[in-house]
N, C-alpha and C. Protein backbone atom coordinates (compact mmCIF):
# COMPACT_ATOMS: atom_id res chain seq x y z
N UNK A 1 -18.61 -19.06 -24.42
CA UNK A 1 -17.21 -18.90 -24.72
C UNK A 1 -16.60 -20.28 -24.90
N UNK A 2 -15.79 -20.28 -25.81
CA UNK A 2 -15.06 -22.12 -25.84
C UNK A 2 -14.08 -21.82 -24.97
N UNK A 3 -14.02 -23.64 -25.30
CA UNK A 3 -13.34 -23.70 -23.94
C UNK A 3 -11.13 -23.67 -24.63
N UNK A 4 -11.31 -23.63 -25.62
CA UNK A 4 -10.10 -23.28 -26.00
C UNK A 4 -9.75 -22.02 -25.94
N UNK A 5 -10.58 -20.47 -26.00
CA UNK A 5 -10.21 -18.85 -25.27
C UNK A 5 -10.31 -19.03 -23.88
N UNK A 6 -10.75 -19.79 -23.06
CA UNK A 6 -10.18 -20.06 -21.68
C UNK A 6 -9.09 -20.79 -21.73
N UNK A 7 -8.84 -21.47 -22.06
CA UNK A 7 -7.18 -22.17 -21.89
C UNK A 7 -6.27 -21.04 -22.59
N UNK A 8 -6.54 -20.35 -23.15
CA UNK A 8 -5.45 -19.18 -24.22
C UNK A 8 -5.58 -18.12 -22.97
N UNK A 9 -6.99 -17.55 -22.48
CA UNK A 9 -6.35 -17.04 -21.68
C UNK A 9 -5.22 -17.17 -20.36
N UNK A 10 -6.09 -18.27 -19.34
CA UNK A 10 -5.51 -19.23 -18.49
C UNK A 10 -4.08 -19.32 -18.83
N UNK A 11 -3.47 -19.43 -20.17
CA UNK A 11 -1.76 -19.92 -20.58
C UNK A 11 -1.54 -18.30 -20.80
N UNK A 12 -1.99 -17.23 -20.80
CA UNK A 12 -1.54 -16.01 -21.16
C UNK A 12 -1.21 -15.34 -19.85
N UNK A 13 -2.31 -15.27 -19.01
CA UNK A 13 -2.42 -15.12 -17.28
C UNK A 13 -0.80 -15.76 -16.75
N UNK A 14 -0.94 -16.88 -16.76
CA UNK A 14 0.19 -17.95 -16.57
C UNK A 14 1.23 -17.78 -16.76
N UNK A 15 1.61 -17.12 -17.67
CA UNK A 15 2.91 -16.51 -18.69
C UNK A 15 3.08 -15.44 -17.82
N UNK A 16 2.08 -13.99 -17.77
CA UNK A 16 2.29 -12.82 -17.40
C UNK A 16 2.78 -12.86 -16.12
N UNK A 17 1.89 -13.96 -14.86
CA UNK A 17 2.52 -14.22 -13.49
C UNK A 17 4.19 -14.49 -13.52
N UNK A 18 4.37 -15.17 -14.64
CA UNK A 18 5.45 -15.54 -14.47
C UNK A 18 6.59 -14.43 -14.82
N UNK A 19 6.08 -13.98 -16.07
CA UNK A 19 7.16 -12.81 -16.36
C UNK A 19 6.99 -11.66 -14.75
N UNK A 20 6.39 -11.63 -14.20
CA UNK A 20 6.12 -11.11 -13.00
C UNK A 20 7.21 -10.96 -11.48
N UNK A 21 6.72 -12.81 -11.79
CA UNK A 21 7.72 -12.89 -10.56
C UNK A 21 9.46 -12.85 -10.78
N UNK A 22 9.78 -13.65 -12.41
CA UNK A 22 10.78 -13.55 -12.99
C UNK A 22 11.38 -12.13 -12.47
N UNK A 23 11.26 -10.91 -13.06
CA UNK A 23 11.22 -9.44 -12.75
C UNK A 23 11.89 -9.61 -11.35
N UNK A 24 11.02 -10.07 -10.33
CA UNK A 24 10.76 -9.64 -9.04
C UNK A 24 12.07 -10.35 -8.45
N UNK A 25 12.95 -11.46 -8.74
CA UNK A 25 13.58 -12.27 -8.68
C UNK A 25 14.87 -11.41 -9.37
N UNK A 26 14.90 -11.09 -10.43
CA UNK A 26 15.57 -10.57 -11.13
C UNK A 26 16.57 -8.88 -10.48
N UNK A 27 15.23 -8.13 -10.19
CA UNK A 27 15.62 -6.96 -9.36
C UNK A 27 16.14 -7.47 -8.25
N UNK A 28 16.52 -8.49 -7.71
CA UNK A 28 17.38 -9.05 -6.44
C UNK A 28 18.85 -9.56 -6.89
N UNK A 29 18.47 -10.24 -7.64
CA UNK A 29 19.84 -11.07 -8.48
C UNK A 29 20.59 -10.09 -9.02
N UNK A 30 20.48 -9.62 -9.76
CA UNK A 30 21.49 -8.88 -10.50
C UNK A 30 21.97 -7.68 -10.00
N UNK A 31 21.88 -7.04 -8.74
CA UNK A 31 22.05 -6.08 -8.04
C UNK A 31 22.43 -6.61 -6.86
N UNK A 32 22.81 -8.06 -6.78
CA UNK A 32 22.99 -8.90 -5.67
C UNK A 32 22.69 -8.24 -4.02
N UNK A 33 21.61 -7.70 -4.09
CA UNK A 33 20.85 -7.03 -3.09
C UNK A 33 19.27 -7.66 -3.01
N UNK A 34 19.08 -8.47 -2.02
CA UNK A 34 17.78 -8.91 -1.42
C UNK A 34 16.88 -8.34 -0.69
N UNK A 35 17.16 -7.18 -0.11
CA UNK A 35 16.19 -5.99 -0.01
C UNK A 35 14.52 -5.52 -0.67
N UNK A 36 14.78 -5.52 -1.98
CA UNK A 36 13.43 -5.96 -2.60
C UNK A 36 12.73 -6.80 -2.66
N UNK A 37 13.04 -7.91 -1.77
CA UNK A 37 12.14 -9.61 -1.81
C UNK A 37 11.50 -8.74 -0.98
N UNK A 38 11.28 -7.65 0.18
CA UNK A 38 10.28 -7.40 0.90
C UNK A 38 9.43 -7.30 -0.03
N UNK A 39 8.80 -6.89 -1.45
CA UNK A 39 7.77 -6.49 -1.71
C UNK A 39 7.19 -7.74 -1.81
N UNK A 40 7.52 -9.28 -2.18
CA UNK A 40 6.97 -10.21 -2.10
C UNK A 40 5.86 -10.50 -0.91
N UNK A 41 6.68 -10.12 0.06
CA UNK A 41 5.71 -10.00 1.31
C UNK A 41 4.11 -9.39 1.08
N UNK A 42 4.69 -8.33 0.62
CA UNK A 42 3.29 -7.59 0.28
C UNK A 42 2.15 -8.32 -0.59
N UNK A 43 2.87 -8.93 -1.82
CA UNK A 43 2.44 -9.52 -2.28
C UNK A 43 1.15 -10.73 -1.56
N UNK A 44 1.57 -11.02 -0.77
CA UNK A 44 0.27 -12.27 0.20
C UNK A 44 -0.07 -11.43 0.63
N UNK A 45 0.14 -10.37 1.45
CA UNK A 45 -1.00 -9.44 2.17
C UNK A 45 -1.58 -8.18 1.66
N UNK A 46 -1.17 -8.36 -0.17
CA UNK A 46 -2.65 -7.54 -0.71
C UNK A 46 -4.43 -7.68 0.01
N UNK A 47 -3.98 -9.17 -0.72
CA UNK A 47 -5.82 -10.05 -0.77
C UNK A 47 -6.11 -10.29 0.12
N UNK A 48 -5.57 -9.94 1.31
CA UNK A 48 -6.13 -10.81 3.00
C UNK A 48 -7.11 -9.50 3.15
N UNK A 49 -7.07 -8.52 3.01
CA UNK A 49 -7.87 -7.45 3.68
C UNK A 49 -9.46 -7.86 3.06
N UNK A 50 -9.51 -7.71 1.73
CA UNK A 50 -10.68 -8.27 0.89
C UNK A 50 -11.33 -9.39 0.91
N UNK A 51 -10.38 -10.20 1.23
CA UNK A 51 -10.65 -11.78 1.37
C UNK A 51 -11.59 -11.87 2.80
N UNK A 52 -11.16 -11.25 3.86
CA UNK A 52 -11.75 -11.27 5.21
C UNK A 52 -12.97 -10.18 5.17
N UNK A 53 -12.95 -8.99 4.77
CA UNK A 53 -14.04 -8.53 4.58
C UNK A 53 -14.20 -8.12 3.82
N UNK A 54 -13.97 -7.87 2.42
CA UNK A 54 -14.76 -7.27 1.23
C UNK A 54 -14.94 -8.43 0.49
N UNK A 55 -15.09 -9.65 0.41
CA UNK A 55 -15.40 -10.81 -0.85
C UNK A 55 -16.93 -10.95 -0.70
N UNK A 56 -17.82 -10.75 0.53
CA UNK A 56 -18.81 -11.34 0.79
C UNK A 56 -19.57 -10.04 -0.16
N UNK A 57 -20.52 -10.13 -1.13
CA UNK A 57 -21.82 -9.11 -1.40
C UNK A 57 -23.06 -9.21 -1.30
N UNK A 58 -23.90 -7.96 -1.44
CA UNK A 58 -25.46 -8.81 -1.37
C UNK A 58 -25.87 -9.34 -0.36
N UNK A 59 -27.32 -10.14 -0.39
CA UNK A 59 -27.53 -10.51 0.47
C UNK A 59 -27.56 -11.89 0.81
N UNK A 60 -26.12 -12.19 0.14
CA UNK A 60 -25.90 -13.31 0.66
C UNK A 60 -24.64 -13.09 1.61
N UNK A 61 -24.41 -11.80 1.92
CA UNK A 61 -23.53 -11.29 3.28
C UNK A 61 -23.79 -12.16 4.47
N UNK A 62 -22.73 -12.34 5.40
CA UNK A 62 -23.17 -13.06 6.59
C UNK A 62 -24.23 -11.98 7.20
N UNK A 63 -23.76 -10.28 6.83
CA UNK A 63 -24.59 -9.18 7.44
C UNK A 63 -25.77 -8.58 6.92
N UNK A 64 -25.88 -9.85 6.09
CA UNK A 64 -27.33 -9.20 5.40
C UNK A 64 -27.16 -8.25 4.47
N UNK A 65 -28.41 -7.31 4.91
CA UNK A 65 -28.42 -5.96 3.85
C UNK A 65 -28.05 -4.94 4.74
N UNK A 66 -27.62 -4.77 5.58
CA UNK A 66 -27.71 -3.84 6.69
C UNK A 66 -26.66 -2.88 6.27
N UNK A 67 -26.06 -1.84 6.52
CA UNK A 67 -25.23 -0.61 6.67
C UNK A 67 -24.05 -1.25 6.99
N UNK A 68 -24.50 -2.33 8.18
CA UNK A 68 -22.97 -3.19 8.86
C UNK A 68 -21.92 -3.54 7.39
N UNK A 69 -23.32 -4.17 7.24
CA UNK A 69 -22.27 -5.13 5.93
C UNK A 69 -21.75 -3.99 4.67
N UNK A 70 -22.08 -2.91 4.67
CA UNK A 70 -21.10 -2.32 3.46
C UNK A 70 -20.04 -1.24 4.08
N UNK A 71 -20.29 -1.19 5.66
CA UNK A 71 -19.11 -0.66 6.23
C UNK A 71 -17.74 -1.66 6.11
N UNK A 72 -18.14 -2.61 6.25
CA UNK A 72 -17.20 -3.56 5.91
C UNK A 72 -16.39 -3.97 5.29
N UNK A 73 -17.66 -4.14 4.08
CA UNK A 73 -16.96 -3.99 2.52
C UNK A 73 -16.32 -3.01 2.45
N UNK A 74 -16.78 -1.70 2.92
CA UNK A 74 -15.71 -0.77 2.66
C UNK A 74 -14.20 -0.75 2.91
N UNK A 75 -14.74 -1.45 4.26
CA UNK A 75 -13.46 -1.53 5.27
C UNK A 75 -12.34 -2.08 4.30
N UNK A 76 -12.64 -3.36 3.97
CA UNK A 76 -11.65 -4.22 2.93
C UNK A 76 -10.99 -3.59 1.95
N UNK A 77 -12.15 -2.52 1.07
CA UNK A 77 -11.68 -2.41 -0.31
C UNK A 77 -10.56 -1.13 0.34
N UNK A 78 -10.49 -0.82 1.19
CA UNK A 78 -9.81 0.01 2.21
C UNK A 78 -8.00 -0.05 2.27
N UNK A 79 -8.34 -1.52 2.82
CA UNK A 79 -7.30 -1.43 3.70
C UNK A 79 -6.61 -2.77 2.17
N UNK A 80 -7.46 -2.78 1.55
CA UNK A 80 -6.41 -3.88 0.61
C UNK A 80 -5.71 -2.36 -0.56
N UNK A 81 -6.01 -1.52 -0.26
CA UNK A 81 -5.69 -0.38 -1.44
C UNK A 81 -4.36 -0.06 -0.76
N UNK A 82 -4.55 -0.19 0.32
CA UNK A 82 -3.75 0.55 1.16
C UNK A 82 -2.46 -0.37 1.38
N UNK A 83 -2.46 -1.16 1.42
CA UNK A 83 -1.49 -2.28 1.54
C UNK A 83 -1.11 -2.81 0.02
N UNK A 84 -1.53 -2.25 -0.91
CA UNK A 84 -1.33 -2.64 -2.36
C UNK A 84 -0.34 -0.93 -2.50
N UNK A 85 -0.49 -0.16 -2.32
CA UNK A 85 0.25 1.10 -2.01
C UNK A 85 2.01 0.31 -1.22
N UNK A 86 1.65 -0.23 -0.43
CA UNK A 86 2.80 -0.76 0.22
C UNK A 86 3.87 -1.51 -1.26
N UNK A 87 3.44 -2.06 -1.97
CA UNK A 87 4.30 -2.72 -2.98
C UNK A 87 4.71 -1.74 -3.53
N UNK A 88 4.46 -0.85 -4.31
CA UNK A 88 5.38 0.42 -4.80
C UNK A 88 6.03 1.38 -3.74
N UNK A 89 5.47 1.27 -2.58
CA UNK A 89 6.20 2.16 -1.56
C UNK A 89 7.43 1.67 -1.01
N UNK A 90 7.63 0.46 -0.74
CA UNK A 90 8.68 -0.28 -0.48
C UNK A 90 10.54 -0.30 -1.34
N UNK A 91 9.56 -0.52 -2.38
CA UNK A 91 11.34 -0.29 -2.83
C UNK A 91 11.34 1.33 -3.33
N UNK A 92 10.30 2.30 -3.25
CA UNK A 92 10.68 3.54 -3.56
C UNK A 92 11.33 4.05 -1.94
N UNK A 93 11.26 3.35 -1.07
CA UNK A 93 11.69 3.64 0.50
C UNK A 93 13.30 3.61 0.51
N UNK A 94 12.82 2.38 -0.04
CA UNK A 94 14.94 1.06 0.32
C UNK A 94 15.41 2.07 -0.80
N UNK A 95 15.06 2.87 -2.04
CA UNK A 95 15.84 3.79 -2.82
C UNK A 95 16.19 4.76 -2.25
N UNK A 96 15.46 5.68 -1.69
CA UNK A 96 15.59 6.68 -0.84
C UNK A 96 16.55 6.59 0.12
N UNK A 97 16.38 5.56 1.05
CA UNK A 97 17.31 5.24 1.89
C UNK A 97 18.90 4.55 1.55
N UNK A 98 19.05 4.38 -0.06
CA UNK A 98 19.85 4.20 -0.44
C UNK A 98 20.16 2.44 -0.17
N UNK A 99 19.22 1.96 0.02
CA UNK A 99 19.59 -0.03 0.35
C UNK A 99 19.47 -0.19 -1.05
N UNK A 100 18.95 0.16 -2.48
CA UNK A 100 18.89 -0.39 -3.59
C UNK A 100 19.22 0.98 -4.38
N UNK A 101 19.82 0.17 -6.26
CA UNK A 101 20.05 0.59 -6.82
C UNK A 101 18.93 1.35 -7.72
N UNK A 102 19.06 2.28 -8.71
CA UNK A 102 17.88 2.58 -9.44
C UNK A 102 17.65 1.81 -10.30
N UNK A 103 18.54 0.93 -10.60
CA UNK A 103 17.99 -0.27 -11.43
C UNK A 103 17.20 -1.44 -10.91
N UNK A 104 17.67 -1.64 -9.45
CA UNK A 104 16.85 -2.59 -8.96
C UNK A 104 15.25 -2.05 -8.60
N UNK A 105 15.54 -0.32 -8.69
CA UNK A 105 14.23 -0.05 -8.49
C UNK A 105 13.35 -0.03 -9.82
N UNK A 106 13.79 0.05 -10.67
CA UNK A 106 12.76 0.24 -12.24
C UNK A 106 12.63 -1.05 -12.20
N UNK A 107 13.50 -2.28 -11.43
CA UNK A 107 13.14 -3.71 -12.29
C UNK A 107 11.79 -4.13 -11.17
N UNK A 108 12.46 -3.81 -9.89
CA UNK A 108 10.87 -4.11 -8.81
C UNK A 108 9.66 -3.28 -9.11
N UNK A 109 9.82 -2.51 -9.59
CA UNK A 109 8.54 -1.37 -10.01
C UNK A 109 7.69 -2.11 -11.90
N UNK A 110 8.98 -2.39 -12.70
CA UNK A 110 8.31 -2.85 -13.70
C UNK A 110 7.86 -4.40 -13.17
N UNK A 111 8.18 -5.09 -12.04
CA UNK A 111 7.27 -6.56 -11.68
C UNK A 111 5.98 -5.94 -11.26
N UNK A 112 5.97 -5.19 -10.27
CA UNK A 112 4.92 -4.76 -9.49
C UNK A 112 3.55 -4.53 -10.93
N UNK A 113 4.00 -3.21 -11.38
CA UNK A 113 3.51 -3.10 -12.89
C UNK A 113 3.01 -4.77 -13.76
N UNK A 114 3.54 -5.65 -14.02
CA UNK A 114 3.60 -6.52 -14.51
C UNK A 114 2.02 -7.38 -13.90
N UNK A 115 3.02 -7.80 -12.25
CA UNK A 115 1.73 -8.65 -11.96
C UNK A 115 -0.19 -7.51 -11.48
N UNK A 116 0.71 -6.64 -11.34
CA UNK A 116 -1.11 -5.94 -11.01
C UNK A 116 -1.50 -6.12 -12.37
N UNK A 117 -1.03 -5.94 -13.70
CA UNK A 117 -2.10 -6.43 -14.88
C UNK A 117 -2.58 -7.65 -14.87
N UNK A 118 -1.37 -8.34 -14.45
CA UNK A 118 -2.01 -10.00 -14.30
C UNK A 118 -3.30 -9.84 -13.54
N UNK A 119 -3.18 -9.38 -12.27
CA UNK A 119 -4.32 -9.61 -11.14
C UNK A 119 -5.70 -8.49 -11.68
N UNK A 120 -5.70 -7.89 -12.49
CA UNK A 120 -6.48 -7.03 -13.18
C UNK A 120 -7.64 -7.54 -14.68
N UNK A 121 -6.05 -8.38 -15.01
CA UNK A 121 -6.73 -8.93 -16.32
C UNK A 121 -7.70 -10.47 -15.68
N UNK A 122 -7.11 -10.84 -14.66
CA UNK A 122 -7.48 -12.25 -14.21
C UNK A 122 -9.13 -11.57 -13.63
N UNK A 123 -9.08 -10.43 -13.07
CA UNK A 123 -10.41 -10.22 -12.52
C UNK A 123 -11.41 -10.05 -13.62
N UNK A 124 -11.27 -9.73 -15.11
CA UNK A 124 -11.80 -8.50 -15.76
C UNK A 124 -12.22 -10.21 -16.55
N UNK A 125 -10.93 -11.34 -16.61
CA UNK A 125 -11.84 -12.58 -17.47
C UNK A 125 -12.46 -13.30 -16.52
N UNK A 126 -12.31 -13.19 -15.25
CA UNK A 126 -13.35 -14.27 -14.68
C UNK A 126 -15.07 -13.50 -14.26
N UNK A 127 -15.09 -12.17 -14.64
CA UNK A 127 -16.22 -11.68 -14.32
C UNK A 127 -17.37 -11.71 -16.04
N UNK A 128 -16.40 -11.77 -16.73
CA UNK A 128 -16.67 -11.98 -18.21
C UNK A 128 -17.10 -13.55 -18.53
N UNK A 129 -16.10 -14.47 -17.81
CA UNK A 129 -16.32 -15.57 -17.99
C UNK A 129 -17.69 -15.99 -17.04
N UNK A 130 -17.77 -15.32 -16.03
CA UNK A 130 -18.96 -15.72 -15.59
C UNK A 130 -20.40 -15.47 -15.81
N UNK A 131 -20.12 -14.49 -17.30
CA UNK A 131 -21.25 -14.25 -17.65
C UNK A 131 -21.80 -15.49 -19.08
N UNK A 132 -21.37 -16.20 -18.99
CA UNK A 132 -21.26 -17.26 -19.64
C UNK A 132 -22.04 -18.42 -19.14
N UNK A 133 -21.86 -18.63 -18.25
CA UNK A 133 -22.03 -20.09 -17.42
C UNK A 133 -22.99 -19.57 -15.94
């Protein structure tokens, strides 16, 4: 792959994060209600579940090949689904409960929307890109 469709992607990724967080920023501002910065939160504690136990595969696991090690993995791909559920649940909550507007909710719902393609498309070129190198 050249190395100029990695920089196009890399500046496209880059862009999308941004139109992302823009959004996410946006559904606060203009509804002058800060209530929806909770989903930011969520945001850092997607990847901790995966990061701690589902990143390791194979047998280059600290657990080997054993049963241990894909209970594990499971565990992660688990509990990061589950806490990625939390970013759309959040401001569909604060709506319900009436802390936000329905506009602030379509604008936190279209970020949410936004950056999971980012974090989707970023997985789908670096597993592509690594078939390269």
């Amino acid at each position: 792959m050249a190395i100029q469709d990695i920089r196009g992607n890399l500046a496209a990724l880059a862009i999308s994060f941004s139109i992302g967080v823009t959004l996410q920023i946006l559904g606060c501002a203009l509804w002058h209600n800060w209530w929806p910065l909770l989903t930011a939160f969520m945001y850092v504690l997607v990847p901790m579940p995966y990061l701690f136990f589902g990143a390791s595969s194979g047998s280059s696991s600290a657990y080997g090949d054993s049963s241990l090690a894909s209970g594990w993995i499971d565990a992660g791909k688990f509990l990061t689904g589950f806490s990625a559920v939390g970013s759309v649940a959040i401001p569909a909550i604060l709506f319900h409960a009436e802390k936000i507007t329905g506009g602030a909710l379509a604008t936190e719902l279209a970020a949410v929307g936004v950056l999971a393609g980012t974090a989707f498309a970023f997985d789908y070129l670096s597993n592509e890109d690594s078939i390269y190198y």
